[in-house]
N, C-alpha and C. Protein backbone atom coordinates (compact mmCIF):
# COMPACT_ATOMS: atom_id res chain seq x y z
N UNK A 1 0.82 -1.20 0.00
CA UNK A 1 0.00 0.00 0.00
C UNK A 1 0.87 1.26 0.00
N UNK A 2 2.00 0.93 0.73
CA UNK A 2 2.79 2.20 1.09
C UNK A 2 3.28 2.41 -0.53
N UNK A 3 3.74 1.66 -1.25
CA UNK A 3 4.23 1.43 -2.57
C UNK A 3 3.64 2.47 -3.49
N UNK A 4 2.12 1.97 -3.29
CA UNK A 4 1.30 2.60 -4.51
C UNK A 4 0.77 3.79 -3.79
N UNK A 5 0.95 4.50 -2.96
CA UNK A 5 0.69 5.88 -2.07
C UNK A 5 1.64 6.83 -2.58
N UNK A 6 3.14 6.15 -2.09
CA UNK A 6 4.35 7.31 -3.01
C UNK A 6 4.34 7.26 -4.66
N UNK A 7 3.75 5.81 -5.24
CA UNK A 7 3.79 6.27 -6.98
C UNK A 7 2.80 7.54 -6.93
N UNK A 8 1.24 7.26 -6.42
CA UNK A 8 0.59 7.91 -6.50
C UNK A 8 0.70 9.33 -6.37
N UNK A 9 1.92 9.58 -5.01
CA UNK A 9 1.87 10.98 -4.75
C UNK A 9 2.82 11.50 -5.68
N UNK A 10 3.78 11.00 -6.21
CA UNK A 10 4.78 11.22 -7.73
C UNK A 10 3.78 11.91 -8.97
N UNK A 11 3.15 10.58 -9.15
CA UNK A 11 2.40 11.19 -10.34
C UNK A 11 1.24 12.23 -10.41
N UNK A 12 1.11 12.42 -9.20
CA UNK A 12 -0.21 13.34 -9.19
C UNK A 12 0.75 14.86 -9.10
N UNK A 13 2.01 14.32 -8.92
CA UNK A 13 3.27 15.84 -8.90
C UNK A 13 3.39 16.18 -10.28
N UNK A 14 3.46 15.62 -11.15
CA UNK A 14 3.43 15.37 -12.12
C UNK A 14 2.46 15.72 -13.19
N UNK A 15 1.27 15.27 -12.98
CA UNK A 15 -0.09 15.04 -13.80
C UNK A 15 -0.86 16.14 -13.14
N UNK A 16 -1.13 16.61 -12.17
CA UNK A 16 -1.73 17.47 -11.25
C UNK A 16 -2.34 18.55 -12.30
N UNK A 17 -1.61 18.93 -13.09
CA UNK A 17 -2.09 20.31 -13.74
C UNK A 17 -3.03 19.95 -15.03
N UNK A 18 -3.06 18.31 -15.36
CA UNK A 18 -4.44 17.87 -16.16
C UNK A 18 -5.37 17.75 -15.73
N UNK A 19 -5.58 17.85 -14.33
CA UNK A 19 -6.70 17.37 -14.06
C UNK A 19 -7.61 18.37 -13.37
N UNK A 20 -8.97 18.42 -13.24
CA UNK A 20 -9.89 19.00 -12.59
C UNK A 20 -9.58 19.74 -11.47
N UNK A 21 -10.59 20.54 -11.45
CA UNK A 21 -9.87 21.41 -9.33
C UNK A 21 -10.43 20.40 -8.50
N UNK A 22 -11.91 19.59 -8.80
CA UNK A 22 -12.54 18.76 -7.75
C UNK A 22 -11.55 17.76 -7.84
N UNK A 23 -10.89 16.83 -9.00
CA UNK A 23 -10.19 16.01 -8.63
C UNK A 23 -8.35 15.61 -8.06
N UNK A 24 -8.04 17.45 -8.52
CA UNK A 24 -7.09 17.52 -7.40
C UNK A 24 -7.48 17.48 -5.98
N UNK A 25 -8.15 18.38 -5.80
CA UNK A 25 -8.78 18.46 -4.47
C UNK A 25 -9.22 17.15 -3.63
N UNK A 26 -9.53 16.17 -4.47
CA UNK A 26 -9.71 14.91 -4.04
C UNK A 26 -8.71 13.73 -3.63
N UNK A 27 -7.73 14.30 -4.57
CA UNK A 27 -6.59 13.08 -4.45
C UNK A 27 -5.26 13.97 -3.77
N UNK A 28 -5.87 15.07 -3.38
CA UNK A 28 -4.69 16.09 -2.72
C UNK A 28 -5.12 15.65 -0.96
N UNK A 29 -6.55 15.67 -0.69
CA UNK A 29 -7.18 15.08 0.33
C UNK A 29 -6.83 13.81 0.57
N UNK A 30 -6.93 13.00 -0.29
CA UNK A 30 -6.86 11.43 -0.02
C UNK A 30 -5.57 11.08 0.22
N UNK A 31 -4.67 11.19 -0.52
CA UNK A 31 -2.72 11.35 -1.04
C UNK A 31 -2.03 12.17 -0.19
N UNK A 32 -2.18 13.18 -0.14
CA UNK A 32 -1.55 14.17 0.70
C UNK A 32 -1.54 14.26 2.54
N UNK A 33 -2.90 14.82 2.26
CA UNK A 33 -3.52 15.51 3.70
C UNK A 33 -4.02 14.17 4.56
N UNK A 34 -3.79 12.53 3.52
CA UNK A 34 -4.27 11.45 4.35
C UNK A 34 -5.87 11.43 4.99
N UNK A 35 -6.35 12.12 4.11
CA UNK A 35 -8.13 12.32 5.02
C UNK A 35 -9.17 11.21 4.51
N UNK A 36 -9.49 10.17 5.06
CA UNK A 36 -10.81 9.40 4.99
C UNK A 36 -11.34 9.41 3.68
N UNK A 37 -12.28 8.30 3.20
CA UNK A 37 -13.00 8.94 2.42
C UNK A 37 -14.12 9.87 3.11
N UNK A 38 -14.95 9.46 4.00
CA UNK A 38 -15.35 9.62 4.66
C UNK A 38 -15.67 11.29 5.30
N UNK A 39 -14.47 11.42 5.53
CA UNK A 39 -13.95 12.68 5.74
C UNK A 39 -14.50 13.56 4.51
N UNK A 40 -13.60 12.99 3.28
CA UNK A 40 -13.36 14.01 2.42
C UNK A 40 -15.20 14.39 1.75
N UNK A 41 -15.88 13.21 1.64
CA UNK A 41 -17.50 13.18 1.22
C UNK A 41 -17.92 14.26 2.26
N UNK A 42 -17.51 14.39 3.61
CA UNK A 42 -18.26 15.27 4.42
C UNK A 42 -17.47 16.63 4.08
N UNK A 43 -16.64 17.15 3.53
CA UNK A 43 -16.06 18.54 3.03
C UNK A 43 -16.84 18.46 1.92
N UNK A 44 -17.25 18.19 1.02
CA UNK A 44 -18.11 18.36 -0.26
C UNK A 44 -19.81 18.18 -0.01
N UNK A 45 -19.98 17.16 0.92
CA UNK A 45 -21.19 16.92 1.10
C UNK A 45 -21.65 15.85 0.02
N UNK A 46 -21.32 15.21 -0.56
CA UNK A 46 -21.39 13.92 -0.85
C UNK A 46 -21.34 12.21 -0.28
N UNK A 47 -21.80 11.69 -1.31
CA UNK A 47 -21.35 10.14 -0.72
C UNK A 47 -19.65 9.70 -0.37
N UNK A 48 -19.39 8.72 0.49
CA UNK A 48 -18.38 8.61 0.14
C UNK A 48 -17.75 7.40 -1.04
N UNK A 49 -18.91 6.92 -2.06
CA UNK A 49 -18.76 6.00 -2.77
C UNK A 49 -18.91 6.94 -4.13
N UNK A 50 -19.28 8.68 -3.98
CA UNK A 50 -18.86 9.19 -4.87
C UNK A 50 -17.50 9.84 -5.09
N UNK A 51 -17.17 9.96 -3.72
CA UNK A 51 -15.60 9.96 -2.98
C UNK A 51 -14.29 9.19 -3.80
N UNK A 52 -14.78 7.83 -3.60
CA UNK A 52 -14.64 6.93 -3.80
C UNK A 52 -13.94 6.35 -5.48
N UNK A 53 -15.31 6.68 -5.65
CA UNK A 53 -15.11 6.38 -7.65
C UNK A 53 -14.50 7.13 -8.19
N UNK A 54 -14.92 9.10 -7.63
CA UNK A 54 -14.26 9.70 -8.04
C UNK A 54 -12.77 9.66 -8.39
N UNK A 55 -11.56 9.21 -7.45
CA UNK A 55 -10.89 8.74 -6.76
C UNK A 55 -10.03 7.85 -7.26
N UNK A 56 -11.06 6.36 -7.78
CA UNK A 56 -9.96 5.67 -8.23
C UNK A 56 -10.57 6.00 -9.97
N UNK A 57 -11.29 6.76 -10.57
CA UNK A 57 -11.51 7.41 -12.01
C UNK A 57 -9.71 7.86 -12.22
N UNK A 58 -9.62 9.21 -11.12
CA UNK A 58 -8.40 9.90 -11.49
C UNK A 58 -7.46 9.68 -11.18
N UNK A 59 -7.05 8.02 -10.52
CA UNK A 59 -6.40 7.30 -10.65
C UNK A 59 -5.80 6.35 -11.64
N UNK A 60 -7.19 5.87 -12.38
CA UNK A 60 -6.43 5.74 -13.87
C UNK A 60 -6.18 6.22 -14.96
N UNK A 61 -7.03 7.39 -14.76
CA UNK A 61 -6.50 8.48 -15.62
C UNK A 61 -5.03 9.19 -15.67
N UNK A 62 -4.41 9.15 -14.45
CA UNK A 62 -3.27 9.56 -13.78
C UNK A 62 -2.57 8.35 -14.52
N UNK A 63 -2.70 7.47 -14.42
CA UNK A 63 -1.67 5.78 -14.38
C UNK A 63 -1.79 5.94 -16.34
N UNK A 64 -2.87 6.42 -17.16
CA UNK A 64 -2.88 6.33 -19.10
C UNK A 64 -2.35 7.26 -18.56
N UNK A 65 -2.16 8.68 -18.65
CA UNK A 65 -0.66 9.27 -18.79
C UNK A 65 0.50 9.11 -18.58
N UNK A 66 0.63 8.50 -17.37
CA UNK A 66 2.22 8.01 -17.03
C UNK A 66 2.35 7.21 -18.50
N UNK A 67 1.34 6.14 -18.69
CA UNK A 67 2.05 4.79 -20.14
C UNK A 67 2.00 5.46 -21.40
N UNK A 68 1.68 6.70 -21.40
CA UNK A 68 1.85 7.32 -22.91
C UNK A 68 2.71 8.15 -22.41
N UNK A 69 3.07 8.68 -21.11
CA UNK A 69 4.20 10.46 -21.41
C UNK A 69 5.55 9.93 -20.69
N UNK A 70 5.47 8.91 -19.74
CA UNK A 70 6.49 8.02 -18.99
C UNK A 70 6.94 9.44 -18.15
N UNK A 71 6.91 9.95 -17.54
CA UNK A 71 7.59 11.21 -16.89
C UNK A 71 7.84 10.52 -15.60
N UNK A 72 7.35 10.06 -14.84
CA UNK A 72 8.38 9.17 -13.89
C UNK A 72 8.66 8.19 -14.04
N UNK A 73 9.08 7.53 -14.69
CA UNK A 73 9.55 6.60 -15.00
C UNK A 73 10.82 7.17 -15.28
N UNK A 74 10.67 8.29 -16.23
CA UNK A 74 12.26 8.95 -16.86
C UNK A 74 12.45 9.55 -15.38
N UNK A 75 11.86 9.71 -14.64
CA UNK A 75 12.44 10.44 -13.48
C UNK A 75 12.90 9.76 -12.56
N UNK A 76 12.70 8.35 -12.50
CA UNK A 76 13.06 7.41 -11.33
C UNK A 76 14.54 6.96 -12.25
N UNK A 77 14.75 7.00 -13.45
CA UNK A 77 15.79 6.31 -14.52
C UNK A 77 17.18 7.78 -13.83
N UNK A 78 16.46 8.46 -14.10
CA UNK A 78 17.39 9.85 -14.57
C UNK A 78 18.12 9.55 -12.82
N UNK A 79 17.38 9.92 -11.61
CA UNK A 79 17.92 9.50 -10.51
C UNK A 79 18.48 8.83 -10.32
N UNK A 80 18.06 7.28 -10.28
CA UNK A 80 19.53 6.03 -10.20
C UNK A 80 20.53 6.46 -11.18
N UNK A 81 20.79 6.94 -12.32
CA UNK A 81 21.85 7.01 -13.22
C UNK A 81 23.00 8.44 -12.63
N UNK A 82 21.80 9.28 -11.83
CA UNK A 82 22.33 10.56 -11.22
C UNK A 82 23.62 10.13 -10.14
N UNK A 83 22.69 9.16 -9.55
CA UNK A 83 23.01 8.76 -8.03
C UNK A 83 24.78 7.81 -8.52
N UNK A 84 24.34 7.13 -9.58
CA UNK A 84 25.78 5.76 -9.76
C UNK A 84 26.69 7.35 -10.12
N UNK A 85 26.26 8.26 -11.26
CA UNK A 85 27.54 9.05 -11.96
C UNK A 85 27.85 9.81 -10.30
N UNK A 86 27.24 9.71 -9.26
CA UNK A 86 27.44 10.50 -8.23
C UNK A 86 28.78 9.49 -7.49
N UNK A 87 28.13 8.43 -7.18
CA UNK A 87 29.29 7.16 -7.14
C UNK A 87 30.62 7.06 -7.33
N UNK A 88 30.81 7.32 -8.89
CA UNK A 88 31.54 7.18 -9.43
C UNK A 88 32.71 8.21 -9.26
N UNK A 89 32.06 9.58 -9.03
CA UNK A 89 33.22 10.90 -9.25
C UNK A 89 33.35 11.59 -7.82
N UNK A 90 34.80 11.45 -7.83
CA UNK A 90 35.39 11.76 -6.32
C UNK A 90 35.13 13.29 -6.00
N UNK A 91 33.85 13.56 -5.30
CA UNK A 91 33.69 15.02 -4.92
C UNK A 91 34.77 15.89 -4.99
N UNK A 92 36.04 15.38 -3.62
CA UNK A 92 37.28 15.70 -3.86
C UNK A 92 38.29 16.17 -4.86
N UNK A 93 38.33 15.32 -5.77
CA UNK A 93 39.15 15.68 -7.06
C UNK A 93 38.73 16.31 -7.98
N UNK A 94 37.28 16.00 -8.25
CA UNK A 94 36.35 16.77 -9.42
C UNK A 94 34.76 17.36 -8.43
N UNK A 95 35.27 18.39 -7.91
CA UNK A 95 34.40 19.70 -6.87
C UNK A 95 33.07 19.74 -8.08
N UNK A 96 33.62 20.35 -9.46
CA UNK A 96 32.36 20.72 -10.13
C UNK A 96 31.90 19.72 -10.90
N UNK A 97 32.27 18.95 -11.66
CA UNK A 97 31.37 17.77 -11.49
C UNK A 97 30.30 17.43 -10.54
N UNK A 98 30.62 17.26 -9.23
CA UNK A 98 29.53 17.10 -7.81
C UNK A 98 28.69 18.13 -7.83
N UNK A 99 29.54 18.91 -8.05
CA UNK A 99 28.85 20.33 -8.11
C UNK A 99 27.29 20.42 -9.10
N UNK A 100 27.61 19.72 -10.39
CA UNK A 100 26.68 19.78 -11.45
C UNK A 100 25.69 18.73 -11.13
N UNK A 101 26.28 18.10 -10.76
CA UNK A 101 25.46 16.62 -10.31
C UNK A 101 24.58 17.31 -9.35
N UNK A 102 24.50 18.04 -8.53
CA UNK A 102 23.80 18.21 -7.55
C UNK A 102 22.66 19.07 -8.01
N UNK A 103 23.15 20.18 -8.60
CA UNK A 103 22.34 20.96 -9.37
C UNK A 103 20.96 20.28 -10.30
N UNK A 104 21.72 19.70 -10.62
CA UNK A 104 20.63 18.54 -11.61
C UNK A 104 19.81 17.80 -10.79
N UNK A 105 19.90 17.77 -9.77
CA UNK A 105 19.15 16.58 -8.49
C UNK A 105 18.19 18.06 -7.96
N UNK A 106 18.30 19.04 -7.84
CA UNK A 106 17.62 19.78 -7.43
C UNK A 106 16.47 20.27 -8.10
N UNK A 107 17.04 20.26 -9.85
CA UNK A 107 15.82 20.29 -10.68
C UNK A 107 14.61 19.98 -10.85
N UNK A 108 14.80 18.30 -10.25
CA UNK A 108 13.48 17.63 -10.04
C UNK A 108 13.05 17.64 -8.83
């Protein structure tokens, strides 16, 4: 569960700006702020099985963009490859190298 909570909160970093204000608001509640469904149906005044659907809708809507735009995926790639070239080059001897490397880790 914990697994698919941090993909989730990745891609909704990600995807966030396709989607609806109600269904950020929903999966910013659910993902984020950790609130119930329960909860979140009683801030809207709804069911929570409209909560609910809503919910896991912009969940797979979230999951067909990741398999057509891959943006974390390239972002989990780009990191491990960040992290080994980080490995590899002696802070010490080559300052700006580390230097760039770091810069680039901050980007994302």
């Amino acid at each position: 569960m914990l697994e698919k909570t941090t993909r989730m909160n990745y891609l909704f970093d990600f995807y966030q700006a396709l989607l609806t204000p109600k269904q950020r608001s929903y999966m910013e509640m659910y993902y984020l702020e950790d609130l119930s469904l329960g909860e979140i149906a009683e801030s809207f005044d709804v069911s929570r099985q409209a909560v609910y659907d809503n919910i896991r809708r912009t969940e797979t809507m979230i999951e067909s963009y990741e398999k057509k735009l891959n943006l974390y995926d390239r972002f989990k790639e780009r990191c491990t490859l960040l992290d080994e070239l980080e490995d590899t080059i002696d802070s010490e001897v080559q300052p700006h190298a580390h230097s760039l490397i770091m810069k680039i880790k901050e980007l994302d």
